[in-house]
Every structure is written in structure tokens, then in C-alpha cells.
Protein backbone atom coordinates (compact mmCIF):
# COMPACT_ATOMS: atom_id res chain seq x y z
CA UNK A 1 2.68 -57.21 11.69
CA UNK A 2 6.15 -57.34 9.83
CA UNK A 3 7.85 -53.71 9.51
CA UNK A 4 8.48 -51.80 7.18
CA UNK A 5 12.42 -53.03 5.33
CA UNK A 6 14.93 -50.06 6.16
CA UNK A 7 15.68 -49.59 2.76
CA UNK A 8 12.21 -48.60 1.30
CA UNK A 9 12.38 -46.07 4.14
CA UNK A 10 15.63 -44.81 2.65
CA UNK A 11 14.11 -45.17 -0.50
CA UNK A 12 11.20 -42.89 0.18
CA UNK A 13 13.34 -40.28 2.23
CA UNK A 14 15.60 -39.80 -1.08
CA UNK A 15 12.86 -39.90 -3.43
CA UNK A 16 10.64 -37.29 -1.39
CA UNK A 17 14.20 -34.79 -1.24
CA UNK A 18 14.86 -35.66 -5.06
CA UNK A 19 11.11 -34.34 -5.31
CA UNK A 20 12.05 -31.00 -3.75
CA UNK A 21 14.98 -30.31 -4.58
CA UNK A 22 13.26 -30.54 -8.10
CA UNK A 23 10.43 -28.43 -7.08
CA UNK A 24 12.67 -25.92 -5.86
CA UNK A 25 14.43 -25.98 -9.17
CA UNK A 26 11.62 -25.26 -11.38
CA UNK A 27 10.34 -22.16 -9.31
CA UNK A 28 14.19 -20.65 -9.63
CA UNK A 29 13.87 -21.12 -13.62
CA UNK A 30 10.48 -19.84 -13.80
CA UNK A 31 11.39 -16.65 -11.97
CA UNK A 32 14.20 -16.10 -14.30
CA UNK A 33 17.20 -18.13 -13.02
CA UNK A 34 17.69 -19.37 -16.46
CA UNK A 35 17.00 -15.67 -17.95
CA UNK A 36 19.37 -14.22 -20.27
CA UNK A 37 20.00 -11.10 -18.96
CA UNK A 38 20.20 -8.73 -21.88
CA UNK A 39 21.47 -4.85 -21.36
CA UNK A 40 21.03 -2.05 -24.08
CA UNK A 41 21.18 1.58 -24.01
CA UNK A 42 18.03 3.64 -26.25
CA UNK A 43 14.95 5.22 -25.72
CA UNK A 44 12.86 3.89 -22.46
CA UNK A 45 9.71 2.04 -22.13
CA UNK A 46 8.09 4.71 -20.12
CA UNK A 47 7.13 8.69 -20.81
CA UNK A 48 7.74 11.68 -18.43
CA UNK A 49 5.41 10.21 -15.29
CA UNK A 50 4.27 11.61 -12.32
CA UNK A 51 4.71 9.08 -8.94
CA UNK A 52 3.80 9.16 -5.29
CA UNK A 53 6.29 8.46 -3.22
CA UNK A 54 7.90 8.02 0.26
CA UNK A 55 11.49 8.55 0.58
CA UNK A 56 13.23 6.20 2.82
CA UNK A 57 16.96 5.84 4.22
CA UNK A 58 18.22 2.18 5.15
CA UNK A 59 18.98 -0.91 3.51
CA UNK A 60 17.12 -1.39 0.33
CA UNK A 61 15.84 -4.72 1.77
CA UNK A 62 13.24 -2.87 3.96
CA UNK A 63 11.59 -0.90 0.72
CA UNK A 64 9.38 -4.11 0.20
CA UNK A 65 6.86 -2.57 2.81
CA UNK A 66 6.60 0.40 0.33
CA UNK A 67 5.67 -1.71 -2.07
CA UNK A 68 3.30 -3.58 -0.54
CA UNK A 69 1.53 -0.74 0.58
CA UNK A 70 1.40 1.31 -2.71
CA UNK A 71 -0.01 -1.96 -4.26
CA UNK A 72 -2.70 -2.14 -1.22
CA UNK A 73 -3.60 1.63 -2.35
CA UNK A 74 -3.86 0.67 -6.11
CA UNK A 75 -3.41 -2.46 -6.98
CA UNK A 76 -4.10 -1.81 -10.96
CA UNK A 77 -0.85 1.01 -10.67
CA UNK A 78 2.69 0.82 -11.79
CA UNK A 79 5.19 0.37 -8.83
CA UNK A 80 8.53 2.36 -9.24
CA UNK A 81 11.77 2.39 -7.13
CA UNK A 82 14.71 5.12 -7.60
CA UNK A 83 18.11 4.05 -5.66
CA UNK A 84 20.51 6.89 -5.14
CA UNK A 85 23.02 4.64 -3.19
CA UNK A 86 25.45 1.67 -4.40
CA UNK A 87 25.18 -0.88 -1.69
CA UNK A 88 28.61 -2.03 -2.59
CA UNK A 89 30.46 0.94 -1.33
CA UNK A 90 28.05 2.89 0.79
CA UNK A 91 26.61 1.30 4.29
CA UNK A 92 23.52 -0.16 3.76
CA UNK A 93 21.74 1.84 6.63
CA UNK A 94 22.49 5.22 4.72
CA UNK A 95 21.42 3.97 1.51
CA UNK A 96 18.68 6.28 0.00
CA UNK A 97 16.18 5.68 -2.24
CA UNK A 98 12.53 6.23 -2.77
CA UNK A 99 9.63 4.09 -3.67
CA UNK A 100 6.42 5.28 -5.30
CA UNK A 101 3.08 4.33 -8.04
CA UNK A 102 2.92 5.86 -11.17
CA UNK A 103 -0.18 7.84 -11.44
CA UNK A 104 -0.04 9.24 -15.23
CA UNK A 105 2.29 8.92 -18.08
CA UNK A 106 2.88 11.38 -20.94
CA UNK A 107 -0.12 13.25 -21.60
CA UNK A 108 -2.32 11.50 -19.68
CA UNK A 109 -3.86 13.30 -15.84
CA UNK A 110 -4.27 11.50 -12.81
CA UNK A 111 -7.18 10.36 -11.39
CA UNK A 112 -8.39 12.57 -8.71
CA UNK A 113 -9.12 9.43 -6.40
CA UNK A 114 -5.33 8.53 -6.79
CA UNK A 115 -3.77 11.58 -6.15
CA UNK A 116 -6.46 12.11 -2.70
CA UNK A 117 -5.57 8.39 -1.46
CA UNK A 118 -2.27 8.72 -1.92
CA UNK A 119 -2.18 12.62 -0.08
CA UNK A 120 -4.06 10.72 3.05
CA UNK A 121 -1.19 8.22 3.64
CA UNK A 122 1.40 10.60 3.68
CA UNK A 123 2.73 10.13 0.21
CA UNK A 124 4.23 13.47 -1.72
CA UNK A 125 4.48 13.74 -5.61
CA UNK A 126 7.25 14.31 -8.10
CA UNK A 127 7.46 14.28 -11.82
CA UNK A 128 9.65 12.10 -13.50
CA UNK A 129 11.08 13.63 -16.72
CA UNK A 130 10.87 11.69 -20.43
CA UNK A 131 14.28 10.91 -21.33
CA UNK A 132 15.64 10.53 -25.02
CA UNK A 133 18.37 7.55 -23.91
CA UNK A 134 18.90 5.24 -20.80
CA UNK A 135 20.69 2.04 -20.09
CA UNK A 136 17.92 -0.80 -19.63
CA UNK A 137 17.34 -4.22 -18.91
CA UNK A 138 14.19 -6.62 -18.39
CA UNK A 139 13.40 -9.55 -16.24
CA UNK A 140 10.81 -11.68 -15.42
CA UNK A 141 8.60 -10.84 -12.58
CA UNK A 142 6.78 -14.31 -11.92
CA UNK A 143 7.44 -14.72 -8.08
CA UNK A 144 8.49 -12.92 -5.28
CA UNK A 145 11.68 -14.89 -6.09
CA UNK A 146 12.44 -13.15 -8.97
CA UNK A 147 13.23 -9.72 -7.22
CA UNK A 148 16.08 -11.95 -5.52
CA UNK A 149 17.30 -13.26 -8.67
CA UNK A 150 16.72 -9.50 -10.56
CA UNK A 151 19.02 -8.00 -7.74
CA UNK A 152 22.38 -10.43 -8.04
CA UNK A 153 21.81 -10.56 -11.63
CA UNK A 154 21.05 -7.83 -13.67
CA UNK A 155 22.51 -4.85 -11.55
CA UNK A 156 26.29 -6.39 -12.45
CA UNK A 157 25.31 -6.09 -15.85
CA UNK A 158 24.37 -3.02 -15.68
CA UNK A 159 27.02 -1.78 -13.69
CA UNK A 160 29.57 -3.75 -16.04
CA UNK A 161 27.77 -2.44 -19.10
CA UNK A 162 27.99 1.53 -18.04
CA UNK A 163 31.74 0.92 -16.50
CA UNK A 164 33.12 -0.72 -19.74
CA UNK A 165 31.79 2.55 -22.00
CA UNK A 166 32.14 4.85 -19.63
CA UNK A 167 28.66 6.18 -19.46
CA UNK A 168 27.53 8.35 -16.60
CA UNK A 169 24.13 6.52 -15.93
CA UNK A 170 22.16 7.19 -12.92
CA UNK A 171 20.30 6.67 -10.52
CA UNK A 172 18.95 3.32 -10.42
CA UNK A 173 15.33 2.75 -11.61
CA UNK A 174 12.95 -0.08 -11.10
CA UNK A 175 9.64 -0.09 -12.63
CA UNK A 176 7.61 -3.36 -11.69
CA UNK A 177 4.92 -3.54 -14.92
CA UNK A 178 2.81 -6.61 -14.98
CA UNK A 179 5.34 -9.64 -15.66
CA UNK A 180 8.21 -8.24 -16.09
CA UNK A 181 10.81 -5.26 -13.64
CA UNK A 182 12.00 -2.95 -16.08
CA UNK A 183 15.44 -1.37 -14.55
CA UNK A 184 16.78 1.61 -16.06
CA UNK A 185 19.59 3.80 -15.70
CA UNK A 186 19.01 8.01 -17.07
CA UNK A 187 21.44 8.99 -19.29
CA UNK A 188 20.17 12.32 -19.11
CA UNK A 189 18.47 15.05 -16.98
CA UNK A 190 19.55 13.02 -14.23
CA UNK A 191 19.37 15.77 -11.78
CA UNK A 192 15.12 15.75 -12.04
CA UNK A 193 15.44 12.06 -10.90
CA UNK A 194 16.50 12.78 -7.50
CA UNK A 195 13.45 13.87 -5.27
CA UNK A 196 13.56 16.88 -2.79
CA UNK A 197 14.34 14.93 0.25
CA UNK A 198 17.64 13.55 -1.47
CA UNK A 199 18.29 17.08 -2.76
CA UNK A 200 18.29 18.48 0.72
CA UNK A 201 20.46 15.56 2.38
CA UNK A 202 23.16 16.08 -0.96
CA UNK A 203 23.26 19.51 0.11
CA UNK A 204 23.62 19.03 3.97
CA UNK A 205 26.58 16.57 3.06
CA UNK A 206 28.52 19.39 1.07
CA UNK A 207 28.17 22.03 3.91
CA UNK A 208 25.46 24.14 1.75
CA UNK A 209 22.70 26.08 2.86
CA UNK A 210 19.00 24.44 2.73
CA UNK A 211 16.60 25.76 0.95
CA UNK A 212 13.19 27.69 2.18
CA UNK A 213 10.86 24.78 3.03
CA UNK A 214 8.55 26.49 0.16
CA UNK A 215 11.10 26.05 -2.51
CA UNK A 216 11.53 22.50 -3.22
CA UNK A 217 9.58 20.64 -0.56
CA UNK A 218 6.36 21.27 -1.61
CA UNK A 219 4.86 18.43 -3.67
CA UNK A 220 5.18 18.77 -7.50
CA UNK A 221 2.79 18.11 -9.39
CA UNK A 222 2.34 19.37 -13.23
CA UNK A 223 0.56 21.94 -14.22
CA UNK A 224 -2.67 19.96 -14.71
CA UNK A 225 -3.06 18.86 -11.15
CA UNK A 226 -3.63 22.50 -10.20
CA UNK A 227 -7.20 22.64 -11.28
CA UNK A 228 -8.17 19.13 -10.16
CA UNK A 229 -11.20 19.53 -7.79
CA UNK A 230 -10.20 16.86 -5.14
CA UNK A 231 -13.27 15.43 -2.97
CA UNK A 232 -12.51 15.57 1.10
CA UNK A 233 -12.44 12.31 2.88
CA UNK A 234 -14.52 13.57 5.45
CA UNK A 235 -17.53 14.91 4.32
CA UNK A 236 -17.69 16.83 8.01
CA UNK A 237 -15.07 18.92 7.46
CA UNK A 238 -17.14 20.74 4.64
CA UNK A 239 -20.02 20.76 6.40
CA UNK A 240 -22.51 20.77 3.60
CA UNK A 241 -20.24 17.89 1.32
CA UNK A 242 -19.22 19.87 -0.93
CA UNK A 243 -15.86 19.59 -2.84
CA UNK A 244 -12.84 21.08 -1.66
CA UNK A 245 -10.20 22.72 -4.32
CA UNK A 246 -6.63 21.89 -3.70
CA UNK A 247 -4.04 23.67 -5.23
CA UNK A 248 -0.91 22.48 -5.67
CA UNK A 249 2.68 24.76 -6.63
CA UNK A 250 3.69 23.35 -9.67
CA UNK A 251 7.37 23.60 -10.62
CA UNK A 252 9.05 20.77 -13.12
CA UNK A 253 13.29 21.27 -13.45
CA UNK A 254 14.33 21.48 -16.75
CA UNK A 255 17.91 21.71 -16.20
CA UNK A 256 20.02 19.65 -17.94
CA UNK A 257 23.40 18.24 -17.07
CA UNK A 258 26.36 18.90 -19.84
CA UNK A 259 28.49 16.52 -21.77
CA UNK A 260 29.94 16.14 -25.10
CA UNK A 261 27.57 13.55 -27.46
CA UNK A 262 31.15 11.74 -27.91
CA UNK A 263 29.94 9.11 -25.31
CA UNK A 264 26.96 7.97 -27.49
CA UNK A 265 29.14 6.30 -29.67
CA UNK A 266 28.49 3.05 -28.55
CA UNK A 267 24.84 3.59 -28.16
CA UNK A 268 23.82 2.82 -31.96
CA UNK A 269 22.01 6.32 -32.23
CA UNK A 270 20.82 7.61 -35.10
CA UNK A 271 22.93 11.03 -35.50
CA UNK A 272 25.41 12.38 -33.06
CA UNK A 273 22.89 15.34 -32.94
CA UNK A 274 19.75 13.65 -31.19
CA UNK A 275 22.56 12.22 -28.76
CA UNK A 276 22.86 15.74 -27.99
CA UNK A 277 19.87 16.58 -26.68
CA UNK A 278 19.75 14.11 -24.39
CA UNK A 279 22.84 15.57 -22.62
CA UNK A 280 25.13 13.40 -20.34
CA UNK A 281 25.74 13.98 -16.45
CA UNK A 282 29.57 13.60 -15.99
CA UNK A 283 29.73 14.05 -12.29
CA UNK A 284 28.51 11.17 -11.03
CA UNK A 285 28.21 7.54 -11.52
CA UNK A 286 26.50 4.03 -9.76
CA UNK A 287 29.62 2.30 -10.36
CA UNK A 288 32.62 4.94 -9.47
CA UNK A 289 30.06 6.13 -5.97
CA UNK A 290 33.05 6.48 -3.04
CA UNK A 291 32.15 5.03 0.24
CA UNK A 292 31.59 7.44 2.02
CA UNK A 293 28.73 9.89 1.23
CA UNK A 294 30.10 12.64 -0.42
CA UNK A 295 28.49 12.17 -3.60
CA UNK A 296 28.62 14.54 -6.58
CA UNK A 297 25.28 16.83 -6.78
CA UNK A 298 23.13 17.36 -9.33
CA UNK A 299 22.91 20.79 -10.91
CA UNK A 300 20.29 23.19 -9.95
């Protein structure tokens, strides 16, 4: 039996690597490699929402087991991520950030099965306000890939498009809906974007006094939640089944940080007035964060 020539070996080996490497190519364009990455500054895609979350500190890599698991909880939810940290200039393992599911938007109430699962597997609950103008940008969400490409891609825009007009836009937001990762950046009422947990640690860098566990550890929830009548997971803990009513503190900051409507005038708003109401945070920004972490604090 003759063998096999050398060359059609060759030939095979460089056909079967052309193959892959072509393979490989198509996945990175249809998660976005090819994506124009398009950044704009206007109202947001999203109403005020309320999320459950877990607030983590370490390298932003690990939050991908928060998002697994908030997807294993409810699958059919919105996913949402709030960085506090630039990676660039702080260390990695004291980055802080928080990952949670959007139960409600707007108007709407959330389900009383949510807001129970989510209580059982440790998660808390904080109310994200509606915000009149934010620097955004979309990209695809096809692939697990596409998180990769999202990362080294569209935060440098961002970052280059808030640096160049001098915009004070933070923190980081990443809202994974259906195909696509929204990331936004507040322009406003900043300060209600930054959960308890990061309150308290912002407070323990400056030297300040905590607060009374009560005051701004508690979950909170709107107003609505108060009344929900939420079923106990263990029907022996009632004894006869019957429902449990859990009431929650409800407390939602309306403070606002001031600024002069002066830096809209890039933003293609309608009036210099309704720039104004959605007031500007001066004291802090993603892209001028030192290294170390003394950070400027939101207003109480």
C-alpha cells in the first residue's frame, strides 16, 4: 500500500488551519468586531428601575458568576452591572461594582415571586432613578465573545467621548437586554446610582462616621413593595400556610448633584432649561478617577 505524498499532507494541514482561522473570524464579526461603535449623549433606553443586587469588590472579571446566577433565578429578566471603579488607575482587586436583574421599570411593580427568590439568595434591592440625559452606547450581544469585544471597545469611546467635552458622567452602567449591552454613563443624580455598600466604603475612605445600620442598609424598595403580600418558602414556618406580610422601609434619594446647564452644549438638547433639570455632578469623573481610592463622594 503506497503512502500518502507529503505534500497532500501539507496540503490538508494548511487547508484545515485556513478553515479555522476563518471560522474564528466570522464568530469575532458576528459578535461585533466589525461594529461601529457609535456614542451619543440624550435621554436613556430605560425608566427609573428597581434591581436586585449583590455588591462585590475585585476585578470586574469575576462579576460573570453574578450574572450567571441572576439569569439562573430569572432567565426572562434584564441583567444590569454598575462599576464604580476605573480599572485603568485603580487595582483591580479594589474595584467595586455591583451586579443585579431588573425587576420593574417605570410604573410597573414587581412580581412578588421575583422579589421572594431573589430575598432567599441573599440579594438586597435598590432603586435606580429615571434620568433626563446620559452618555450611551450599544453593542451587539451575540456570544459570550462579545462582552470581550464590548469591554476594549466601547469603554474608550466612552471615556474619550466624556473627556473631550468635559462631562462629568458616572458610574458605569451595563444593561444586557436581549441582543444587544446597552452601556450608559448618568449625567445626573449620580449620587442615587451608587448602592449602600459603596456609600459606606466612600465614607470609611474619607475618615467619616458610618451610618446607623437602619439608615441606609436596609433594602429599598419603592413605596409599592410595602404592601406586597410575599408567600414563605417554607410553608412550616407558618404553620397553617398562610401568607406572610413583609414590609419593607422605603426611602428613594432625591438629591441632586449641582452644575451649571453650560456643559449641555454639546449634547443637542432642546433648551438650555430641560438641561437644567437634569443637573450635572462636577466632583467626580470615570476618566479623571486617581489611583488610589480617594474618590470624590456623592452628596447626601
Amino acid at each position: 500500500m503506497s503512502s500518502v505524498p507529503e505534500w497532500v499532507l501539507l496540503s490538508l494541514i494548511a487547508a484545515l488551519i485556513a478553515l479555522l482561522l476563518l471560522t474564528l473570524f466570522g464568530v469575532a464579526v458576528y459578535s461585533g468586531l466589525l461594529t461601529e461603535v457609535e456614542v451619543r449623549a440624550g435621554p436613556p433606553p430605560i425608566r427609573g428601575v428597581v434591581v436586585a443586587y449583590k455588591f462585590r469588590v475585585g476585578p470586574y472579571d469575576e462579576s460573570g458568576n453574578l450574572y450567571t446566577e441572576n439569569v439562573s433565578l430569572a432567565p426572562k429578566l434584564v441583567s444590569i452591572g454598575v462599576y464604580y471603579d476605573n480599572p485603568m488607575k485603580v487595582p483591580v482587586e479594589f474595584c467595586r461594582y455591583m451586579v443585579g436583574t431588573i425587576l420593574c421599570e417605570g410604573d410597573e411593580k414587581p412580581l412578588p415571586d421575583h422579589v421572594r427568590i431573589f430575598r432567599k439568595h441573599g440579594f438586597k434591592f435598590w432603586v435606580l432613578p429615571e434620568v433626563n440625559h446620559a452618555v450611551m452606547a450599544t453593542f451587539p450581544y451575540t456570544t459570550p465573545f462579545s462582552i470581550q469585544l464590548a469591554t476594549t471597545r466601547v469603554h474608550p469611546a466612552l471615556e474619550k467621548y466624556v473627556k473631550e467635552r468635559k462631562l462629568s458622567a458616572h458610574p458605569y452602567v451595563e444593561i444586557y437586554k436581549g441582543d444587544k449591552i446597552i452601556f450608559m454613563c448618568p449625567l445626573s443624580r449620580q449620587n442615587d446610582f451608587y448602592v449602600p455598600e459603596m456609600k459606606e466604603l466612600m465614607r470609611k475612605e474619607k475618615g467619616e462616621e458610618s451610618l446607623p445600620d437602619s439608615a441606609e442598609t436596609d433594602p429599598m424598595l419603592p413605596e409599592e413593595l410595602m404592601s406586597l403580600e410575599l408567600v414563605s418558602e417554607n410553608p412550616e414556618e407558618t404553620g397553617d400556610g398562610s401568607q406572610q406580610k413583609e414590609h419593607m422601609e422605603s426611602e428613594k434619594s432625591h438629591s441632586e448633584s449641582g452644575a451649571s446647564c453650560s456643559s449641555f452644549e454639546e449634547l443637542e438638547t432642546d433648551a438650555c432649561g430641560s438641561a437644567g433639570k437634569a443637573q450635572l455632578d462636577t466632583k467626580a469623573k470615570w476618566s479623571e478617577m486617581p489611583e488610589t481610592w480617594e474618590k470624590a463622594k456623592p452628596e447626601e
